[in-house]
Protein backbone atom coordinates (compact mmCIF):
# COMPACT_ATOMS: atom_id res chain seq x y z
CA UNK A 1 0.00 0.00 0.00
CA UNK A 2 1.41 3.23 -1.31
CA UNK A 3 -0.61 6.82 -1.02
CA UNK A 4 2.19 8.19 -3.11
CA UNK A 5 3.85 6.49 -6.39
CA UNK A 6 6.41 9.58 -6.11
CA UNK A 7 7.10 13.12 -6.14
CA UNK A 8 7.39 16.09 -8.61
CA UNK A 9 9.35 18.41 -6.28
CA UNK A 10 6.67 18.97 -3.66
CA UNK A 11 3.96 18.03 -5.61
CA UNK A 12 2.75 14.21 -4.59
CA UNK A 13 1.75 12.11 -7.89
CA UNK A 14 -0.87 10.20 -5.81
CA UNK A 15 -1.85 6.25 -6.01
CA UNK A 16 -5.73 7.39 -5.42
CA UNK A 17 -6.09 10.03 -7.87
CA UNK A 18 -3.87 8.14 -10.87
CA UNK A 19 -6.30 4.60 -10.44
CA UNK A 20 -9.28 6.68 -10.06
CA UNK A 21 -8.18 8.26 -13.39
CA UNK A 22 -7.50 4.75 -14.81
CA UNK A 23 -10.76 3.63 -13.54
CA UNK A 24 -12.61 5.81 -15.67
CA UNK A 25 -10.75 5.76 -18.52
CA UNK A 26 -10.80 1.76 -18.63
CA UNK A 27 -14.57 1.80 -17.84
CA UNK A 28 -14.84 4.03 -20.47
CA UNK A 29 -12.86 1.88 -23.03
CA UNK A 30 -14.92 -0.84 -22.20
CA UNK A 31 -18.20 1.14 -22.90
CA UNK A 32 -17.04 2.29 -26.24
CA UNK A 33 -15.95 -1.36 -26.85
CA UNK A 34 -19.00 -2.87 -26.09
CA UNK A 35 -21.14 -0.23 -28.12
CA UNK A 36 -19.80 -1.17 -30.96
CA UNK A 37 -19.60 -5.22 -30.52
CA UNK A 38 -23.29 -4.96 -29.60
CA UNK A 39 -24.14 -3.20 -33.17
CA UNK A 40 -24.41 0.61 -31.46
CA UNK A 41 -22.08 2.30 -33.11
CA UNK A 42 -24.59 5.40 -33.46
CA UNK A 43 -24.66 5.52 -29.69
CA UNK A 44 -20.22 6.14 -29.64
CA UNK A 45 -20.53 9.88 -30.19
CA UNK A 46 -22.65 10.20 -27.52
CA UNK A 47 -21.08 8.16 -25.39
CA UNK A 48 -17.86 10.29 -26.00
CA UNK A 49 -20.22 13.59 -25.28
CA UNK A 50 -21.25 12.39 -21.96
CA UNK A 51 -18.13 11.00 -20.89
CA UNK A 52 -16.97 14.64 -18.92
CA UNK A 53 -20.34 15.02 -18.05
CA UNK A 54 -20.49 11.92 -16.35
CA UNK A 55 -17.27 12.57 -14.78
CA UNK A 56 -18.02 15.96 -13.20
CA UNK A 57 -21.86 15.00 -12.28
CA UNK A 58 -20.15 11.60 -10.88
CA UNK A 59 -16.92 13.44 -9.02
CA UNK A 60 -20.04 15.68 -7.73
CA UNK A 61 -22.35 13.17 -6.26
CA UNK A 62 -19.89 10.34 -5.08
CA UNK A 63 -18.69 13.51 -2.74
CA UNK A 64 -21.65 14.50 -1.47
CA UNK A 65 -22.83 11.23 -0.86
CA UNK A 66 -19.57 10.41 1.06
CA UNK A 67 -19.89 13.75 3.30
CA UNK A 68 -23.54 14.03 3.89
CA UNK A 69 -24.29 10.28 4.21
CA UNK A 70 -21.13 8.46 5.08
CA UNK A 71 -18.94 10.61 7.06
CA UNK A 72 -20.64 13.96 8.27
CA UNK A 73 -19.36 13.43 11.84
CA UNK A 74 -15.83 14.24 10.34
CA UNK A 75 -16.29 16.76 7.78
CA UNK A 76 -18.68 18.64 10.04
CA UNK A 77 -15.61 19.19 12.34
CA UNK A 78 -13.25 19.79 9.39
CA UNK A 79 -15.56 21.52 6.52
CA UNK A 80 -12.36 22.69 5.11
CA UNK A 81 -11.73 19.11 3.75
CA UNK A 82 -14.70 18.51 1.85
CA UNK A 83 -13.53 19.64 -1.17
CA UNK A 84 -10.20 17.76 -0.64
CA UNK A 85 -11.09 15.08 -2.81
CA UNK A 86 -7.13 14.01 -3.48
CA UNK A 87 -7.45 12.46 -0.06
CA UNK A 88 -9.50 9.86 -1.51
CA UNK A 89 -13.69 9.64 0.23
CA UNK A 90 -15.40 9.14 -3.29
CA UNK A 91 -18.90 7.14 -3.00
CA UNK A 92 -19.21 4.62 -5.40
CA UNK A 93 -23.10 5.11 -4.40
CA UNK A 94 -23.23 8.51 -4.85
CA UNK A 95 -20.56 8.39 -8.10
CA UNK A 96 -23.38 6.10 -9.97
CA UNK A 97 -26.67 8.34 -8.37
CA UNK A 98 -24.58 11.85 -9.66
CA UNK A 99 -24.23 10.71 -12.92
CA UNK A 100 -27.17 8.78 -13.43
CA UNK A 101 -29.21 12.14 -13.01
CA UNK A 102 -26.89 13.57 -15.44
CA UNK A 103 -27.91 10.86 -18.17
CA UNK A 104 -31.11 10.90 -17.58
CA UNK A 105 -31.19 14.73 -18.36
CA UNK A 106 -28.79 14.45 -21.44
CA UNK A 107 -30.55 11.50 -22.89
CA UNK A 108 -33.56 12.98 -22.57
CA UNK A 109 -32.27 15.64 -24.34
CA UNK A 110 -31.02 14.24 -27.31
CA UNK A 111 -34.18 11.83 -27.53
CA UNK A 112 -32.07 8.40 -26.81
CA UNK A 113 -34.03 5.63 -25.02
CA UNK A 114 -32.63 5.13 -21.78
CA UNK A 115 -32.96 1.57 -20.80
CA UNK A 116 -30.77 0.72 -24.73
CA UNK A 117 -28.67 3.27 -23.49
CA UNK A 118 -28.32 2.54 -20.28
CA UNK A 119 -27.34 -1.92 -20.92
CA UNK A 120 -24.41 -0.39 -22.84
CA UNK A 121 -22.73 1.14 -19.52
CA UNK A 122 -23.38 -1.55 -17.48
CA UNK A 123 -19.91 -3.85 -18.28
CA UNK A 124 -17.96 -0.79 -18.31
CA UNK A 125 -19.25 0.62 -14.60
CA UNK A 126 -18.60 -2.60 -12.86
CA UNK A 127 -14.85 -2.96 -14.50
CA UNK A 128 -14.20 0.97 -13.29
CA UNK A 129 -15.66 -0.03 -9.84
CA UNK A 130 -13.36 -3.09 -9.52
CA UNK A 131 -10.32 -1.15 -10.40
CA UNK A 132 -11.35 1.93 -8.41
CA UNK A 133 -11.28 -0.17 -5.14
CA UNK A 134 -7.37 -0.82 -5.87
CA UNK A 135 -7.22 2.69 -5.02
CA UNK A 136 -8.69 2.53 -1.97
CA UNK A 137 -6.90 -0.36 -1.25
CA UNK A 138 -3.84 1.56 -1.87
CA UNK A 139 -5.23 4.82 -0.19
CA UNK A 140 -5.40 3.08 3.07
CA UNK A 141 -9.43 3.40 2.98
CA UNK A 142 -12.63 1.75 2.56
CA UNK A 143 -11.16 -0.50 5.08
CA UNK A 144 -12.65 -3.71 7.34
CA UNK A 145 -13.20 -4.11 10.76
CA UNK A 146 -10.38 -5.98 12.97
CA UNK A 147 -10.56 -9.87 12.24
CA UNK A 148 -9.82 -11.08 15.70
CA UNK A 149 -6.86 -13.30 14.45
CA UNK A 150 -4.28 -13.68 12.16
CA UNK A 151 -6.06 -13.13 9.07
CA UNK A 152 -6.18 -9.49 7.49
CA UNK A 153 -4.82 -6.68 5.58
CA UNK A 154 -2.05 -4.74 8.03
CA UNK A 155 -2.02 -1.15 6.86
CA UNK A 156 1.02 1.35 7.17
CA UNK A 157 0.99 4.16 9.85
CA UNK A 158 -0.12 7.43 7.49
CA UNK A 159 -3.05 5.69 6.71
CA UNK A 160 -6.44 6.29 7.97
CA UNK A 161 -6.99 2.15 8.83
CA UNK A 162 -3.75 2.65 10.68
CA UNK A 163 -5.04 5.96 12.61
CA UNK A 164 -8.20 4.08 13.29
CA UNK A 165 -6.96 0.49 14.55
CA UNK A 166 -3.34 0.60 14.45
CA UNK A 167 -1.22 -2.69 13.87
CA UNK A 168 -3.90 -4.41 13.79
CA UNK A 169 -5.29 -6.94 11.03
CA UNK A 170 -8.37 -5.81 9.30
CA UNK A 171 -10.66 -7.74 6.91
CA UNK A 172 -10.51 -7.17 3.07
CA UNK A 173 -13.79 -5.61 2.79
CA UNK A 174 -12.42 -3.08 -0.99
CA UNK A 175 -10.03 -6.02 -1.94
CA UNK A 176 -13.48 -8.53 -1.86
CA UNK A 177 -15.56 -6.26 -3.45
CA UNK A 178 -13.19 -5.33 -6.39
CA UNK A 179 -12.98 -9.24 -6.62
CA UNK A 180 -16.40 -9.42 -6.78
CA UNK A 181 -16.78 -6.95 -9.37
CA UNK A 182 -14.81 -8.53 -11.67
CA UNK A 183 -17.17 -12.27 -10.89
CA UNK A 184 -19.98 -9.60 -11.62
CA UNK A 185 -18.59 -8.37 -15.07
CA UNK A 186 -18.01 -11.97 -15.81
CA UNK A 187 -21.47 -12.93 -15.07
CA UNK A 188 -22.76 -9.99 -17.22
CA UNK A 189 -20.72 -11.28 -20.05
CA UNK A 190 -22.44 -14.24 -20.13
CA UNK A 191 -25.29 -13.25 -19.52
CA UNK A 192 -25.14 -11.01 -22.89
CA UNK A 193 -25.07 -14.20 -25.16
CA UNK A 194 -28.73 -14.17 -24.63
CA UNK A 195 -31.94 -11.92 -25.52
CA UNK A 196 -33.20 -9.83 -22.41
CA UNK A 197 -36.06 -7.09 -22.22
CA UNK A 198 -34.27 -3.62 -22.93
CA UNK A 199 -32.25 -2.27 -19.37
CA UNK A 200 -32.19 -6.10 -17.96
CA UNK A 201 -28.32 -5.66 -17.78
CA UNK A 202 -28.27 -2.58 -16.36
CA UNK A 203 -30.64 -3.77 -13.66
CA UNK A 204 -28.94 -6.65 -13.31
CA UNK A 205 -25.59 -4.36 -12.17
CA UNK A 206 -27.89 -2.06 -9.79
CA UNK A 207 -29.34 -5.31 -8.17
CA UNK A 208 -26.17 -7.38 -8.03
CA UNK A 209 -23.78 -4.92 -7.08
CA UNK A 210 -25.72 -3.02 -4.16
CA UNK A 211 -26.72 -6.84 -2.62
CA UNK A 212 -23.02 -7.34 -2.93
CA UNK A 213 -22.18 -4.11 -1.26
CA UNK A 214 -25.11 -4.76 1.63
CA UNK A 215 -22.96 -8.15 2.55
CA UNK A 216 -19.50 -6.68 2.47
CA UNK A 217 -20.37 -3.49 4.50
CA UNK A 218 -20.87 -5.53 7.92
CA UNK A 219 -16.79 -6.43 7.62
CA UNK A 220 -16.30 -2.62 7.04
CA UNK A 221 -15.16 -0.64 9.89
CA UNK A 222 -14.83 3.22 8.84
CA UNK A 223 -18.38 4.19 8.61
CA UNK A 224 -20.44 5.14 11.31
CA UNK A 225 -23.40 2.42 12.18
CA UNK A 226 -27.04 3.10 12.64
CA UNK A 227 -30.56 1.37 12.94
CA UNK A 228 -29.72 -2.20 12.96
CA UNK A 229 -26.20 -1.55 13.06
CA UNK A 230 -26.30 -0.56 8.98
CA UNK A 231 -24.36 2.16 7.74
CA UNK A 232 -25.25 4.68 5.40
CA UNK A 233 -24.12 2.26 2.19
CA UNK A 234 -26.58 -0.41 3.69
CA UNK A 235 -29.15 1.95 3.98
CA UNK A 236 -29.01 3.04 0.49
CA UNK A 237 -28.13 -0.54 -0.91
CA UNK A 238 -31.47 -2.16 0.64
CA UNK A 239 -34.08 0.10 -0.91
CA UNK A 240 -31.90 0.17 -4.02
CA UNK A 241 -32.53 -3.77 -4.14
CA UNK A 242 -36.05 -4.11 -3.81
CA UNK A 243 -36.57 -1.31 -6.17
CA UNK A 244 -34.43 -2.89 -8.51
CA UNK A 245 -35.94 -6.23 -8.37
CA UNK A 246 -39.57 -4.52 -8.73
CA UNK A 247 -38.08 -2.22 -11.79
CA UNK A 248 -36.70 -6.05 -13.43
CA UNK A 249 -40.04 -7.76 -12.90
CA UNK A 250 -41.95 -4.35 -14.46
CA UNK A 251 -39.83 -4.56 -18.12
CA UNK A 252 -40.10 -8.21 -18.07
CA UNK A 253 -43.94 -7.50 -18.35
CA UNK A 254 -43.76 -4.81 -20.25
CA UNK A 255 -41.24 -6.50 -22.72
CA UNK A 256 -43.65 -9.54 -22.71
CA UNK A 257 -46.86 -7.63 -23.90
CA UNK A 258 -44.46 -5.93 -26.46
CA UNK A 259 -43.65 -8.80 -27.73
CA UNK A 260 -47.53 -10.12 -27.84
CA UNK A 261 -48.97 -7.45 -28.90
């Protein structure tokens, strides 16, 4: 684990800030790729249009999510640091919410169906979120609870897992989840060999991912608990979910009248 790859004088090239970067960019690849295999090729250009859109609206949201929701018992003590987004405390959550909104307005817009539209980012979102949890990993945050025992991720002293539980082992809560992102993507993959109502995939991401994330958060131990001990990513993961599951059974009808019609 290594905040800093090196420095430029007394400017710090950062680990968080350069995979972050790379996160995007590969998750962007990916989307582009994926257009195109699928026979979109009309939807590139405006993939390429909404790509700093997404970024901003996404930079935007995954902040506010992790200040207001995640960690206001800090910032509210250091308000000065809330824009210090360098430091790493980017919501994946609030990332996908931020620049969801932003689609939604920019496809409308331009008169592009969403749920089409919206399939084609799926692949691309879950291979950014996989890599973006190396930086975490290297950032020293997103980090587990202690494990009790032998088994966990020891973090260097500069690190916020360090300042919170010293020397002592932690589960691999952002190393399992950017695991499981990548068995996620996989499973998407295959699941593309097949016909599926329009927005299935996408659904299938929202769904997967956030029942994922509800799991993982009880090993997490840098996020303040609440009503039945959930944190604020468990409290938006849950509703997320069942909405999610309701949204999937809604096209599937909707697909099959289509289709009978």
């Amino acid at each position: 684990m290594h905040q800093y790859w090196f420095w430029i004088g007394n400017y710090p090239v950062r680990a968080y800030s350069t995979i972050f970067a790379a996160a995007f960019l590969f998750g962007l690849g990916a989307t582009v790729y994926f257009a195109k295999a699928d026979g979109k090729k009309d939807y590139v250009p405006h993939i390429w249009s909404l790509a700093p859109i997404l970024l901003i609206s996404g930079l935007i949201g995954s902040r506010f999510w992790q200040v207001f929701f995640f960690d206001w018992q800090f910032y509210q003590k250091y308000p000065g640091q809330i824009i210090e987004i360098w430091h790493g405390g980017l919501s994946i959550q609030g990332g996908v919410t931020g620049a969801l909104v932003a689609a939604i307005w920019y496809l409308w817009k331009h008169g592009i169906p969403f749920w089409k539209f919206a399939d084609v980012f799926a692949p691309g979102l879950l291979l950014a979120q996989s890599i973006g949890r190396d930086a975490n990993f290297m950032n020293g945050d997103a980090f587990g609870d202690p494990t009790h025992s032998n088994f966990g991720l020891l973090y260097p002293p500069g690190t916020l897992a360090y300042q919170t539980f010293g020397h002592q082992p932690l589960w691999p809560a952002e190393v399992w989840e950017g695991q499981g992102d990548i068995i996620l993507f996989a499973i998407l993959l295959l699941l593309k060999q097949r016909r599926w109502p329009d927005g299935f995939l996408f659904l299938y991401y929202v769904v997967a991912y956030n029942l994922m994330r509800f799991l993982l958060e009880m090993l997490r131990g840098d996020s303040p608990r609440f009503l039945f001990n959930w944190d604020a990513a468990q409290w938006t993961s849950a509703p997320v979910v069942i909405v999610g599951i309701g949204v999937i059974v809604w096209r599937f009808m909707t697909d099959k009248k289509a289709r009978n019609a």
